[in-house]
Every structure is written in structure tokens, then in C-alpha cells.
Protein backbone atom coordinates (compact mmCIF):
# COMPACT_ATOMS: atom_id res chain seq x y z
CA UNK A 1 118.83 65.04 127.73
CA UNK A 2 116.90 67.32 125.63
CA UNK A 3 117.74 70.89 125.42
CA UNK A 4 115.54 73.86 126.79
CA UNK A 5 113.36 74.94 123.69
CA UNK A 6 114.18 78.94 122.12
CA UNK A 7 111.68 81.28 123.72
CA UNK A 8 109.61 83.03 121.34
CA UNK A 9 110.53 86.59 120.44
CA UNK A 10 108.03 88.95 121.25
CA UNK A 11 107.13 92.57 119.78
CA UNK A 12 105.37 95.35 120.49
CA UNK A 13 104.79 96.11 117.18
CA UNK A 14 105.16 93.70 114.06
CA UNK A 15 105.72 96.16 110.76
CA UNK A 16 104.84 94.07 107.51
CA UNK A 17 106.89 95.90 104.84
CA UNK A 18 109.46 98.24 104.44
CA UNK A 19 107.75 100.47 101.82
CA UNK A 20 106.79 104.18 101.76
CA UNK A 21 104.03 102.83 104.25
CA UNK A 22 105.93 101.08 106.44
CA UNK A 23 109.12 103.36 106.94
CA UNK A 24 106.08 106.48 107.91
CA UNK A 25 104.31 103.77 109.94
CA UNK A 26 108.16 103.22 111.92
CA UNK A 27 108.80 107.09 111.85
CA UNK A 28 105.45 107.67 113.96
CA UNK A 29 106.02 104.78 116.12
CA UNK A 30 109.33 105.73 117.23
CA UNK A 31 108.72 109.02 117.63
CA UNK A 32 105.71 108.96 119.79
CA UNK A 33 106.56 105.64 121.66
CA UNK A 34 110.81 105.41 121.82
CA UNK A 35 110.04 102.54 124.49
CA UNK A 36 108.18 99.95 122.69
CA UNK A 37 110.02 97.21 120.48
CA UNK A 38 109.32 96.63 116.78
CA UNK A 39 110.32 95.53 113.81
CA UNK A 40 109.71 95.73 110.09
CA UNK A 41 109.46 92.57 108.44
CA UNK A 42 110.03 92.68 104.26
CA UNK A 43 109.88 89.90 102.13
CA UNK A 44 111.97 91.17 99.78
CA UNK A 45 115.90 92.15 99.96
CA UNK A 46 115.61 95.97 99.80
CA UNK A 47 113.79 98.68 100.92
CA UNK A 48 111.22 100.67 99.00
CA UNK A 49 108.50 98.51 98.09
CA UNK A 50 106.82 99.72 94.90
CA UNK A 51 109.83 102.18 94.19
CA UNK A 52 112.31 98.87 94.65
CA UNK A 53 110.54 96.29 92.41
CA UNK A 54 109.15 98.01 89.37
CA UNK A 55 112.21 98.80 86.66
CA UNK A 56 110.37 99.62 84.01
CA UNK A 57 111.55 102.65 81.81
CA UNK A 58 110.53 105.82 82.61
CA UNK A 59 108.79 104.29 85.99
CA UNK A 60 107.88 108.03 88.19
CA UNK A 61 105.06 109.37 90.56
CA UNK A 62 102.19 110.53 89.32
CA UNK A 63 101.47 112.80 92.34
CA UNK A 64 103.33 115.31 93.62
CA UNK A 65 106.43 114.58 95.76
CA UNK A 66 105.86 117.44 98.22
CA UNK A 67 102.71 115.68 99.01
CA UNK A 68 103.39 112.18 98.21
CA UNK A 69 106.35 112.47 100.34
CA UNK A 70 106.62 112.48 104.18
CA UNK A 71 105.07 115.62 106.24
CA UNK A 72 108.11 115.33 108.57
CA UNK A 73 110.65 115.28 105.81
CA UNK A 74 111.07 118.41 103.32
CA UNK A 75 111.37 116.71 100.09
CA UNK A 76 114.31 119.00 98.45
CA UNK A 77 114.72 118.19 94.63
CA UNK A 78 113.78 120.51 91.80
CA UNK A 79 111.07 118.03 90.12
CA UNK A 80 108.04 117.55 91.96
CA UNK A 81 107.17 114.62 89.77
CA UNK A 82 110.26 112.33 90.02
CA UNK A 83 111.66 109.39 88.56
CA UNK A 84 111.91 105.99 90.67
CA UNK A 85 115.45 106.45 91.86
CA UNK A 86 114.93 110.00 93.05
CA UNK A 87 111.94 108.54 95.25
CA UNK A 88 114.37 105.36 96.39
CA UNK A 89 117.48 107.49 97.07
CA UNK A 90 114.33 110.29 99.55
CA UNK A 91 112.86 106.75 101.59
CA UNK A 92 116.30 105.27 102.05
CA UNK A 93 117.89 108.80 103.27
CA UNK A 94 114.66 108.73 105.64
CA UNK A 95 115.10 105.04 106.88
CA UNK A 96 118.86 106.20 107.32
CA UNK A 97 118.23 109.25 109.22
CA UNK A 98 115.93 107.52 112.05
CA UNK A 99 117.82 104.35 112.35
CA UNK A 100 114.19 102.62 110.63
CA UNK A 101 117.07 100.60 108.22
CA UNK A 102 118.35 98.64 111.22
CA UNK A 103 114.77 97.58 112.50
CA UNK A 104 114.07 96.00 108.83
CA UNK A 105 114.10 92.04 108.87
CA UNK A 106 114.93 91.26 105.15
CA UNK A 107 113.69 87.80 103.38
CA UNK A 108 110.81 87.60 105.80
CA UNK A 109 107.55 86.97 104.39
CA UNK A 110 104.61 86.79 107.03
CA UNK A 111 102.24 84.13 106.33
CA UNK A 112 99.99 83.52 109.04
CA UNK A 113 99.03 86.30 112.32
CA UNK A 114 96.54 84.21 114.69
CA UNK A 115 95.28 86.33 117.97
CA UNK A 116 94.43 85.22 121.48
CA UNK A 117 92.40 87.08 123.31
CA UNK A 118 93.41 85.32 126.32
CA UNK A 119 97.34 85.95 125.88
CA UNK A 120 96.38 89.60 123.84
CA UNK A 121 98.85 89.40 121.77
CA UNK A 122 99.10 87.68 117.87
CA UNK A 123 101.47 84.67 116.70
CA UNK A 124 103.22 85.38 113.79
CA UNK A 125 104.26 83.33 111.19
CA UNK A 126 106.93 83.62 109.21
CA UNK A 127 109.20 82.46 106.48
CA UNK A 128 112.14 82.86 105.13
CA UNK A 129 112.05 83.88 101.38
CA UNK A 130 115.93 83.39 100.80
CA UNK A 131 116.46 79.72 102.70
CA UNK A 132 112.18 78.67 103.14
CA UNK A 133 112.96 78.81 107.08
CA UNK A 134 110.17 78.99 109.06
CA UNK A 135 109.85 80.90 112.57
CA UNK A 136 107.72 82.46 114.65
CA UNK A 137 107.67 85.38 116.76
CA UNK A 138 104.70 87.18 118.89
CA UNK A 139 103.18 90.82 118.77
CA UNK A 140 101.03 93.33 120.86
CA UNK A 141 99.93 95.17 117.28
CA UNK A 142 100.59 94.29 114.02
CA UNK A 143 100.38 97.01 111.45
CA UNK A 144 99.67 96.17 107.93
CA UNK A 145 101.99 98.09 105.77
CA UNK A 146 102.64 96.12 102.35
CA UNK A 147 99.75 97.85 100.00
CA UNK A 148 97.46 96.53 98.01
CA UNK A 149 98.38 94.81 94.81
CA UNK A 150 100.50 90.88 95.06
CA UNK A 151 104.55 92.10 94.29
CA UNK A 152 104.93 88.49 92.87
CA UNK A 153 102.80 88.83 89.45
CA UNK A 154 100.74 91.75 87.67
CA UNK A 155 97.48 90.96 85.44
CA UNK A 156 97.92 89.63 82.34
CA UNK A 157 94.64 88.89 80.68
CA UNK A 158 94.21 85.50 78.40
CA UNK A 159 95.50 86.62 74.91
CA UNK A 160 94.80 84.57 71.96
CA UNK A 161 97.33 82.85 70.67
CA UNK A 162 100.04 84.66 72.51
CA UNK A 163 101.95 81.46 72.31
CA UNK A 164 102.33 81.96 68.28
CA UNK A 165 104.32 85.23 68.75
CA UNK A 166 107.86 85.45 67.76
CA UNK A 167 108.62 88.35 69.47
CA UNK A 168 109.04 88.94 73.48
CA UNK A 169 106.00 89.89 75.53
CA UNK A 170 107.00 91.41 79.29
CA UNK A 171 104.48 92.58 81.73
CA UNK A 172 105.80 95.72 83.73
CA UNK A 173 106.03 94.18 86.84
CA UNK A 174 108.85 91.45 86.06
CA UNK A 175 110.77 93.81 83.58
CA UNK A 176 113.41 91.80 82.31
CA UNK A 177 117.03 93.61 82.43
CA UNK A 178 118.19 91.83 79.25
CA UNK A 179 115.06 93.40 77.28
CA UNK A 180 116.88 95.70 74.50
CA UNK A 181 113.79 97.78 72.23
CA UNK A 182 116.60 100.28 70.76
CA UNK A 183 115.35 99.93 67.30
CA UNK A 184 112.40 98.25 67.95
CA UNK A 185 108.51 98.50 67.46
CA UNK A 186 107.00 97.86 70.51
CA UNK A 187 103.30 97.72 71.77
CA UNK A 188 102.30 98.32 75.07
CA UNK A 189 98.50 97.21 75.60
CA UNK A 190 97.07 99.50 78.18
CA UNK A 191 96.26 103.03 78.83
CA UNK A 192 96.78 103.79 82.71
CA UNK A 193 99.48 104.73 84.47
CA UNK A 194 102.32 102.77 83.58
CA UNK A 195 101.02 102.58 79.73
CA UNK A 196 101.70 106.56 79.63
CA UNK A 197 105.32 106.90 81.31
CA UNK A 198 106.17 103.35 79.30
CA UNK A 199 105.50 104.67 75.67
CA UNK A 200 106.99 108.17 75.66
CA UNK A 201 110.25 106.27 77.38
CA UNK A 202 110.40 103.70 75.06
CA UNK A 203 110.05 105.84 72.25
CA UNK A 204 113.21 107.96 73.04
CA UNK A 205 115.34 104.62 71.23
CA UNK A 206 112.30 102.46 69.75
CA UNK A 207 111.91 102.39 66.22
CA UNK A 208 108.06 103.14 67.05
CA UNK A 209 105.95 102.77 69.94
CA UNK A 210 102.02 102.01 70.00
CA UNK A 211 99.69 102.23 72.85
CA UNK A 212 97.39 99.77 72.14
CA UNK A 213 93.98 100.26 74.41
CA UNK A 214 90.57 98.89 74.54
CA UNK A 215 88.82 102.27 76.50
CA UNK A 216 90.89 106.29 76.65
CA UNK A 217 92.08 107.33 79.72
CA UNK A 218 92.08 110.59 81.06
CA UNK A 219 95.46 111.91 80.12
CA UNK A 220 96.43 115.22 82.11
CA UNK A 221 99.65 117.76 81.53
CA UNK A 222 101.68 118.46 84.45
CA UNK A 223 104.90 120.33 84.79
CA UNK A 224 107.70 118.25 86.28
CA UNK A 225 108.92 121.41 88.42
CA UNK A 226 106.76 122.99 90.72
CA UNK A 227 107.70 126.69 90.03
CA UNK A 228 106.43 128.44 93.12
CA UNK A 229 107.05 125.57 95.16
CA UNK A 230 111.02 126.09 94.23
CA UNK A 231 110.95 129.58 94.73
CA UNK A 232 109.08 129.63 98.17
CA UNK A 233 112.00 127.16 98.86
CA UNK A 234 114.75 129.70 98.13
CA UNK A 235 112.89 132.76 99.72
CA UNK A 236 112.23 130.77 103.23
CA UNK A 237 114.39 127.81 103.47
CA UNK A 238 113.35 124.44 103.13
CA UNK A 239 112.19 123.55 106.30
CA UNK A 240 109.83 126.53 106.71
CA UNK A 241 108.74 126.35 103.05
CA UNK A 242 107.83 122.33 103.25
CA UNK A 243 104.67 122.95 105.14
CA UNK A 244 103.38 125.97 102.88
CA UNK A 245 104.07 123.88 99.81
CA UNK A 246 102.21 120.78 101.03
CA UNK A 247 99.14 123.10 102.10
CA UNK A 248 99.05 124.44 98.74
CA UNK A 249 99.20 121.63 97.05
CA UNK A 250 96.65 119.50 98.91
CA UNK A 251 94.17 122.46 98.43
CA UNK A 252 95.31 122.34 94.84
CA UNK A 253 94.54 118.94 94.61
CA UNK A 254 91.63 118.40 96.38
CA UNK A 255 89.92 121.24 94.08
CA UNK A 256 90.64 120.08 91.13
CA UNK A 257 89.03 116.22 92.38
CA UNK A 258 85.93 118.75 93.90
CA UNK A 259 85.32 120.25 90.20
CA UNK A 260 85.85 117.00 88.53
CA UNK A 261 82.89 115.65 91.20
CA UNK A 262 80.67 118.56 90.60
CA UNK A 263 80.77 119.24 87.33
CA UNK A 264 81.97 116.35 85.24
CA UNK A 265 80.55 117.87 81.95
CA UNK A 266 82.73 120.92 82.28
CA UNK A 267 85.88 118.95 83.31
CA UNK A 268 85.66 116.56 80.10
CA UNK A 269 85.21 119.59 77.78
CA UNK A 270 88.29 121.48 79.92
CA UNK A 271 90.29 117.93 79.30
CA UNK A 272 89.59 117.59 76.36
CA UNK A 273 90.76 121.33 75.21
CA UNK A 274 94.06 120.79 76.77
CA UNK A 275 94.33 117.55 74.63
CA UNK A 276 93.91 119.15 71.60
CA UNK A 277 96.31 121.88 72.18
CA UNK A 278 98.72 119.32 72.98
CA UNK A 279 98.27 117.14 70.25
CA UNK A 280 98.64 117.92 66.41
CA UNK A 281 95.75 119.50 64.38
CA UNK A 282 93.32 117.29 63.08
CA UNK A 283 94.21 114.49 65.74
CA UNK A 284 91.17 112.28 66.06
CA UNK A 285 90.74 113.34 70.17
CA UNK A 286 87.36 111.98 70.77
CA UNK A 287 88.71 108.38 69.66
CA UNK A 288 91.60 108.19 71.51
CA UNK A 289 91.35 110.23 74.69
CA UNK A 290 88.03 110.50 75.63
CA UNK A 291 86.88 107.91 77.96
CA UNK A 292 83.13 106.30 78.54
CA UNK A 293 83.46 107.67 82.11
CA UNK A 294 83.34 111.01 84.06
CA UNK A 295 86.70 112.43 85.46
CA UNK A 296 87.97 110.97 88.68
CA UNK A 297 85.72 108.24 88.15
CA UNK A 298 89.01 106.56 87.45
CA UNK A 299 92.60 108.30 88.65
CA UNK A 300 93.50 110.68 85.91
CA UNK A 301 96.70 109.52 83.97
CA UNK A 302 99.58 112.46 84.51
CA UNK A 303 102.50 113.19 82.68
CA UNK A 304 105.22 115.81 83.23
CA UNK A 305 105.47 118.05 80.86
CA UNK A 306 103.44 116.41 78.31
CA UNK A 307 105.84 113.76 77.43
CA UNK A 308 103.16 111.47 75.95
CA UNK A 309 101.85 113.66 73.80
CA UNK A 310 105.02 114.97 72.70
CA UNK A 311 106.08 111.42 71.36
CA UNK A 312 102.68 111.81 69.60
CA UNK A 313 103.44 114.99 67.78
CA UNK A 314 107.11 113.63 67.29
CA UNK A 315 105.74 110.49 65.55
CA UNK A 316 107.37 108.18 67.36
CA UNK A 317 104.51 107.01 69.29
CA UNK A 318 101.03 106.52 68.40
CA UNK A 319 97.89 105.43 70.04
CA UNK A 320 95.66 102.64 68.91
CA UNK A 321 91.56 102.25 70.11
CA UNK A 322 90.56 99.06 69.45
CA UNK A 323 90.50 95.23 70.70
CA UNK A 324 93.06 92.49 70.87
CA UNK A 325 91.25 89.38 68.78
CA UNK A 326 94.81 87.17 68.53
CA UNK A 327 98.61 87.43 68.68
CA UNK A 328 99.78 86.42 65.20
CA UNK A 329 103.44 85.66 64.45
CA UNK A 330 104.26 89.05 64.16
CA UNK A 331 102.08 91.25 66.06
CA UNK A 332 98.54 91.55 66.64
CA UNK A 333 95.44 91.21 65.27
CA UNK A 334 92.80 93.91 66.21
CA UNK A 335 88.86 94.00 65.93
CA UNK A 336 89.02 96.40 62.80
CA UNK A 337 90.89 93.45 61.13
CA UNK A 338 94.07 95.51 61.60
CA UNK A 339 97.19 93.82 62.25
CA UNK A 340 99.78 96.08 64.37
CA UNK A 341 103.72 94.34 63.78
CA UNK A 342 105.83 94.13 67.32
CA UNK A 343 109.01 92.96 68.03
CA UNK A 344 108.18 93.20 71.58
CA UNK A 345 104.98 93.79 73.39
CA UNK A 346 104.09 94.84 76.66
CA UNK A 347 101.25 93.77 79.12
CA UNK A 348 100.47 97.33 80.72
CA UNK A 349 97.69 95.52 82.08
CA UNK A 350 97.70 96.42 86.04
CA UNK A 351 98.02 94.72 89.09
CA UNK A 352 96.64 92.04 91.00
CA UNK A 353 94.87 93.18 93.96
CA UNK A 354 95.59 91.36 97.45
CA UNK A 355 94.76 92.70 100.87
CA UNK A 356 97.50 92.08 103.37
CA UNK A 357 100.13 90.98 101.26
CA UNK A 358 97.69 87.37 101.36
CA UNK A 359 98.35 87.44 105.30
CA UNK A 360 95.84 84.40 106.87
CA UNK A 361 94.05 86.16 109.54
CA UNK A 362 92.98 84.42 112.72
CA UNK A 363 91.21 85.24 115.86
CA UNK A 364 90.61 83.29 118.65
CA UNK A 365 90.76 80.10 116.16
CA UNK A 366 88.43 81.36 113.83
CA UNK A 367 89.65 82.35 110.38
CA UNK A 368 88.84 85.61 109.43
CA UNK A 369 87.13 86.10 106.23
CA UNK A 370 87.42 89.67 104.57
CA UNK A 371 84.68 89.99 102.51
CA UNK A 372 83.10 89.66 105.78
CA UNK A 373 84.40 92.00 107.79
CA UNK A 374 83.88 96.09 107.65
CA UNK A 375 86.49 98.69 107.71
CA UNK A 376 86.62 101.02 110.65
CA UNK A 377 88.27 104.56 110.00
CA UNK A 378 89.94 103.23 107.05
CA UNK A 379 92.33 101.64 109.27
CA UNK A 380 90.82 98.69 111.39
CA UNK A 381 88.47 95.76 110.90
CA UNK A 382 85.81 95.20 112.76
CA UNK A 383 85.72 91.82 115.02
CA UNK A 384 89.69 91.60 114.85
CA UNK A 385 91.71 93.29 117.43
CA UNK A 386 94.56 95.26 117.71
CA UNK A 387 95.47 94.95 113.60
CA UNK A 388 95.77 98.50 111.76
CA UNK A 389 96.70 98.80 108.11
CA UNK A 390 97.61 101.56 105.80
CA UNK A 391 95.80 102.02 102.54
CA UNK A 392 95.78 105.59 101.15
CA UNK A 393 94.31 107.67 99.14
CA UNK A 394 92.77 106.90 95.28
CA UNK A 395 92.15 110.20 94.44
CA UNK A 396 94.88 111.96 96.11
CA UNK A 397 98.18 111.37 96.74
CA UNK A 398 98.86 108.16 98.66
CA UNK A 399 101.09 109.41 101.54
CA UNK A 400 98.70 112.31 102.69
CA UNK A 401 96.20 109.47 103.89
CA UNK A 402 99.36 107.14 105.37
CA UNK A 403 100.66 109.94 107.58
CA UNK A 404 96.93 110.52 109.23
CA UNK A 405 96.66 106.86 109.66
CA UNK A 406 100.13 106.42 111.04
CA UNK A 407 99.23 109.44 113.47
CA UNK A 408 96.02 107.83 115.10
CA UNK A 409 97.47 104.64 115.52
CA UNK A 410 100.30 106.08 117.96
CA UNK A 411 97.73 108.18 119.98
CA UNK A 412 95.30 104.97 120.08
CA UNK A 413 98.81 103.18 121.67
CA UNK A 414 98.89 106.36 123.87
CA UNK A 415 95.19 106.23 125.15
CA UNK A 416 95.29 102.24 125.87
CA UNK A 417 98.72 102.80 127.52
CA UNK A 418 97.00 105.61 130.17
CA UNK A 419 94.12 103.35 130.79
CA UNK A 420 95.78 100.11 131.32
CA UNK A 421 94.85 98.19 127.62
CA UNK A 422 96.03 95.95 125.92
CA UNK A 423 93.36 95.05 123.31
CA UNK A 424 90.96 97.04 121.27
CA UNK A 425 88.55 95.48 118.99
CA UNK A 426 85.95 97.47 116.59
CA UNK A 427 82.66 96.57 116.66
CA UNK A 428 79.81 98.01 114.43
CA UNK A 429 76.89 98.66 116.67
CA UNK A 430 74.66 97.87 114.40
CA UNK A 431 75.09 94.07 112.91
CA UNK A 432 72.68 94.98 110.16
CA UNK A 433 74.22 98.16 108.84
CA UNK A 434 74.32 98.54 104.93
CA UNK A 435 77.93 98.17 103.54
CA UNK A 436 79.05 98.71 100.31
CA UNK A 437 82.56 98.23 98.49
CA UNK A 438 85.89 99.20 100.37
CA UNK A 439 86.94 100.93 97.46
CA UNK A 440 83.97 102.66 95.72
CA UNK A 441 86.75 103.18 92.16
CA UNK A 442 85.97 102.02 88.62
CA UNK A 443 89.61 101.40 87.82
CA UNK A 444 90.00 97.20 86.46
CA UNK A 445 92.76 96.08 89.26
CA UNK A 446 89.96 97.32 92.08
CA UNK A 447 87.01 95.90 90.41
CA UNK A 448 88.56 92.48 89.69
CA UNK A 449 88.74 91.65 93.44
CA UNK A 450 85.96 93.96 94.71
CA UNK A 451 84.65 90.37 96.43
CA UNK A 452 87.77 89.35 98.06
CA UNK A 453 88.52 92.99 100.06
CA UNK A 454 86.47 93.91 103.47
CA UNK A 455 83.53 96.35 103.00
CA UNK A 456 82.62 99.28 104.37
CA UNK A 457 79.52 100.74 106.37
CA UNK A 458 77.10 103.64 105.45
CA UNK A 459 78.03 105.89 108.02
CA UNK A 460 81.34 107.10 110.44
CA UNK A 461 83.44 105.64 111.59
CA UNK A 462 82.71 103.00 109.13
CA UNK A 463 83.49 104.93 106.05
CA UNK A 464 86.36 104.95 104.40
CA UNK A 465 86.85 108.25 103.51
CA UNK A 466 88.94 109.70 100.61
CA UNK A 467 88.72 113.20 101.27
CA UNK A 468 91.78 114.61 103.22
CA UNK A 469 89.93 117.62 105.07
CA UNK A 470 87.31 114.80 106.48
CA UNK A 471 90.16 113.02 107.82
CA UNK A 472 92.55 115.69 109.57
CA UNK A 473 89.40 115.86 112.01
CA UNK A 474 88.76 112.03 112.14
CA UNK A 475 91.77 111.23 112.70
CA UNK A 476 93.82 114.09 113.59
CA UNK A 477 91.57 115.96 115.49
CA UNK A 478 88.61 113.95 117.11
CA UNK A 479 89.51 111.78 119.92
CA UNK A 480 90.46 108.42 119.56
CA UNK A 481 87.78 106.75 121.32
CA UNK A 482 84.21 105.71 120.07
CA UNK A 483 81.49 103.81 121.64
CA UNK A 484 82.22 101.27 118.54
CA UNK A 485 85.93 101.02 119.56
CA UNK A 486 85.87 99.02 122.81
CA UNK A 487 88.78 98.17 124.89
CA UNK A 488 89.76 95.29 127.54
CA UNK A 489 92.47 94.16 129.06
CA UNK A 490 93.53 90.70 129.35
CA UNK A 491 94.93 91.01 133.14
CA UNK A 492 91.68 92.08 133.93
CA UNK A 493 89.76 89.82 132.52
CA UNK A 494 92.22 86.76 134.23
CA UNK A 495 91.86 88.78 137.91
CA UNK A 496 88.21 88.86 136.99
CA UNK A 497 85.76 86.72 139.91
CA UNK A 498 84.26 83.61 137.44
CA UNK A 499 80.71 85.04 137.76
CA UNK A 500 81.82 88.23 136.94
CA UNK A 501 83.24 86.52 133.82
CA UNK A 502 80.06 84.84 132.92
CA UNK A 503 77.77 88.02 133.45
């Protein structure tokens, strides 16, 4: 006798990660729609996402907190630009608060969503990353929350003769806990983000640190405390000082990316003054920190309180223009036939882009391809149904973007709810439109898998904008519903007379 088979779980809503994405995308969800079922599904063991996995030293924001964090929850330290575990300790007090911790499904990597429009719902499949388990489980929605970059392995180009080195070589993503550079002279090859907060946090213990990079970044001063913001805190109270904070801060923002647009001459020569009062006299500026390309072309590099360029002025960092030819036994070779000694060096390379966390998409049976498909508002694709996603902002902080995102998908759930939907599928009008990238950035990571992301149109709602103001109205304001944005139900469709059906 065999034994009933396990019904399939179904969802509402299927979550995919339990980042600073997916915990806003949960907040919204239960807020506006208490009745519907969900779940957030995290491959990893923890919470956190990008402010989990990276342990690199000196690993912080480079935007804001009071904008990078939630609009719904004050965020209350002193720094504005904070360290990993300040960030951790903020998204896991806001998972806490809401009861979001108890909806997360840990070990659970999604592998495979397929949709049927005649069932309108998706199939999800998943695995577990702890025991390889497989299961499955359906959804109404699924919302894409796990970024954009694989959390398995960073970029590491081919180096020469890497294998020759005596020394250590770690990329930033898998820092190794074990890795001791008290003492040390270490090299970190890169000049973004993580290049800048590595080197000046290295250099507190190493014996000397160099930043080793092909093209100058943009490199940008920024106070770690937000003055005003800390006083407008103790004059009105947090909650009613939160709001006036963020507003000032987006405005501040978004000017400075609007001058860096406009006048990219003036914002260079501005730069590059605040450089040179930072650095010591005679410092060769033009070699080191000033880059091929116009401001905001790529995302300027920040760093509280001028750390980096202290370490510079300290002598225990340096930076280094020039191009890897081979890894010797003890260091590397450069281009100018100089050879920079390491004990340990560090792949500051970037990340490896991947849209939806490598998710196979499927409608109806046919695999979706995203090179192929265009994004609508920044938060759909067209041709696949009742699938958002949250990417944020390049130029801005990431969060701002997130929140708007999160906002329009529960009023979309609340306008298919009064009208009796259960599917909604963009569709460009057009079939012919122009498209261009999804991300128009110059940064490596984005142009490295520019071919394997969706595209997007030349016009609304096929634009993904970047520009916060734009999107309060798109997506806060405007109405949910577009003549591109069409909706069905599947009850309707199975009541439907057969030659009604074949009209």
C-alpha cells in the first residue's frame, strides 16, 4: 500500500534572501498585506547578506546610514558611515522587531522558479545548502531580493605566475580568519571600494601597505558623524528627526551627483583640490588620483574622515599606478620594471555579477533568457509574470531605491486583490523599441556581464531610472496601472466559453 504523497506547500509570496533587500521587501509586505503567507528563503545560515559574508578589515558603508537605512526605522548611532557590525546588529534588531527572523528559511538555495499561466502561480525549486535536499514548494509572487553580484566567488583576474608566489594571496570576498598581516607588507591590487577601507585598516598593524592599481579612482572625504544630523536628533527626538535627516541628505546627495553630471570639468578640479589638501605637499595627485573618466561616471570611492589619505601622510600606506606583468617569488613585477615585495596580497578586484542569485527562469515551459527580456519600472520583466526584484540605486544610496520598489509592489498586490487578479505580466507595446544596457555604469563588475543582464527600453516605464525624485512619482505617486502592465485572472480564463478563449 503506498502512502498518500506530501502536498506541496504553497506561498503567497516566495522572498529569495534575507538581506537589507529582503528584510524591507518582508517589512512592506507584512505591513500592507498581514493576511498573505510568505517566506524568506536564504541560502546562507545568517541574516544580512552583504553585511554577513564580507569580513574583511575595516569592511563599512560608503553611503550614509540615515539613507542607506530603512525609512521606517530611525537609524540611532552617532556615525553615519558605519562599520559592518553596526549595520548587522540595525537589520537584525529590524528582522527582530517585526517577527521577519521567524519567516527566514535558512540553507535554502532556490534554483529553479517555472510559472503556469494556467495554475498562476510559480514552482519553486529548492535545495538544501547544509544536507543537498531537494524540495519544492509553490508561489503567487516571487520577489527577487538577493542583489546582484554571485556570494560564492569575487573576480580575480588571470595573474601571471601567481602560482610562483610564496606569500598568501586572499580575495576580499573569502577573507580567511587565520590571515595574520601584523607586521606585514601587504598589497591590495585595486582601487574601488573595498581597496580604500582595506589599506588604511590594514595599515593600522602592517608593516606597510600598497594599493596597487591599474586606473585612479575618485577618492572623496567624508566625515564619519553627521553633525547636524546628531544634533537635530537631540533637539526633536529620533523619531521626528529621522525623516528631516533623510530629506536632507537625499537632497544632499542627489546635488552633488547633479553637479558631477553637469559640470564634470569643475567637479574634477573641486576633487582634485580636496586631494591635495589631504595629501602631503608635493604628492604626485594627477598620477595617482585622477581618473581617465568624469565624476559619477563610476561611484565615487568615500572614506570617513579621510582615513586613506591619512595612512598616506602617515607613511604607512602608499599608492602604486601601474600594471601587474607577473607574480615573482616575492611580490610583483610591474610594467615600469618595478618589483613591489608582499608577504600577502590581496585581490581587491570586485565582484562577479549574477542576476537572480543564477535563479533558472521559466514560463509556461519556455526558458527565459535575460539578455532578452526588458526591465519594466526597474522592478519587472517584461513577458514574465508576477516576478519583482529589487536592485537599487548606483549613484545613490542603495536602500532609497529598495524602499520605493518594495512600496509599489504591495499596492500592485492591493490593486489585483480589488479587481479579482491573480497574474500581471509586462508587456512593451512596442516589440521594436530601442533598448540599451540595464545598467548604463562604467564600473568593471557591471561591464563584465553587461550581456548576461536584461535591458532596458528608451522610454517609461521601461527605464530604469536612477534618480530618486523621478521615482517617488513613478512609483510612489502615479498609479500602479499602465496600458503596458496587463492583468488576467486564471479563474476567468478557465470559466471562459472555448470561443471566447480562442478570440
Amino acid at each position: 500500500m503506498t502512502s498518500p504523497a506530501t502536498p506541496v506547500e504553497h506561498l503567497d509570496v516566495v522572498i529569495v534572501g534575507a538581506g537589507i533587500s529582503g528584510i524591507g521587501a518582508a517589512y512592506y509586505l507584512q505591513r500592507d498585506h498581514p493576511q498573505r503567507s510568505f517566506a524568506l528563503l536564504e541560502a546562507r545560515g545568517a541574516t544580512g547578506g552583504t553585511w554577513d559574508l564580507f569580513r574583511y578589515p575595516g569592511i563599512r558603508s560608503d553611503s550614509d546610514l540615515h539613507t542607506f537605512g530603512y525609512e521606517f526605522k530611525p537609524w540611532r548611532d552617532a556615525r553615519s558611515i558605519a562599520d559592518a557590525d553596526r549595520i548587522l546588529a540595525y537589520l537584525r534588531e529590524t528582522a527582530a522587531e517585526h517577527g521577519i527572523d521567524e519567516k527566514v528559511r535558512f540553507h535554502t538555495r532556490v534554483l529553479a522558479v517555472s510559472w503556469s499561466s494556467e495554475d498562476a502561480r510559480w514552482t519553486v525549486q529548492t535545495e538544501r545548502t547544509d544536507t543537498g535536499e531537494r524540495g519544492t514548494l509553490t508561489a503567487g509572487w516571487v520577489f527577487a531580493a538577493g542583489g546582484y553580484y554571485r556570494y560564492d566567488e569575487g573576480f580575480t583576474p588571470a595573474f601571471e605566475g601567481r602560482e610562483r608566489f610564496r606569500g598568501r594571496i586572499v580575495h576580499p570576498q573569502a577573507w580567511p580568519e587565520d590571515l595574520d598581516h601584523a607586521g606585514r607588507r601587504v598589497v591590495v591590487i585595486g582601487s574601488g571600494a573595498t581597496a580604500v577601507t582595506l589599506v588604511p585598516a590594514m595599515a593600522e598593524t602592517a608593516a606597510k601597505v600598497t594599493m596597487l592599481q591599474r586606473t585612479p579612482s575618485y577618492v572623496v572625504p567624508v566625515p564619519s558623524e553627521d553633525r547636524l544630523a546628531n544634533r537635530l536628533r537631540r533637539w526633536l527626538g529620533e523619531e521626528r528627526a529621522h525623516p528631516l535627516i533623510r530629506r536632507k541628505n537625499i537632497a544632499k546627495g542627489r546635488l552633488i551627483w547633479r553637479f558631477c553630471q553637469k559640470h564634470p570639468e569643475r567637479a574634477r578640479r573641486l576633487i582634485r583640490w580636496v586631494n591635495t589638501k589631504q595629501l602631503p605637499a608635493g604628492y604626485p595627485v594627477d598620477e595617482h588620483f585622477r581618473p581617465p573618466y568624469g565624476p559619477w561616471d563610476q561611484r565615487l570611492c568615500a572614506v570617513p574622515d579621510g582615513d586613506l589619505f591619512r595612512a598616506i601622510r602617515n607613511g604607512t600606506a602608499d599608492v602604486v599606478t601601474d600594471r601587474v606583468v607577473t607574480f615573482t617569488e616575492n611580490g610583483i613585477l610591474l610594467e615600469s620594471g618595478r618589483e613591489l615585495e608582499a608577504d600577502v596580497v590581496v585581490t581587491a578586484t570586485g565582484l562577479n555579477v549574477q542576476a537572480f542569485g543564477g535563479i533558472r527562469l521559466t514560463v509556461d515551459g519556455r526558458e527565459v533568457g535575460l539578455p532578452e527580456t526588458i526591465a519594466y519600472k526597474g522592478m519587472m520583466l517584461s513577458g514574465v509574470p508576477n516576478l519583482a526584484y529589487a536592485i537599487g540605486y548606483t549613484n545613490s544610496s542603495w536602500t532609497l531605491k529598495v524602499g520605493l520598489l518594495c512600496e509599489h509592489f504591495t499596492r500592485l498586490l492591493a490593486h489585483m486583490d480589488a479587481h479579482g487578479y491573480d497574474t500581471c505580466r509586462p508587456e512593451p507595446a512596442d516589440p521594436d523599441m530601442p533598448t540599451r544596457p540595464f545598467l548604463d555604469f562604467a564600473a568593471g563588475y557591471v561591464q563584465r556581464a553587461i550581456d548576461q543582464l536584461p535591458r532596458q527600453g528608451d522610454r517609461m516605464p521601461w527605464l530604469t531610472s536612477m534618480d530618486y525624485r523621478s521615482d517617488v512619482k513613478l512609483l510612489r505617486a502615479d498609479d500602479v496601472t499602465d496600458p503596458e502592465l496587463h492583468f488576467s485572472s486564471a479563474t476567468a480564463r478557465a470559466t471562459r466559453p472555448a470561443e471566447a478563449v480562442s478570440a
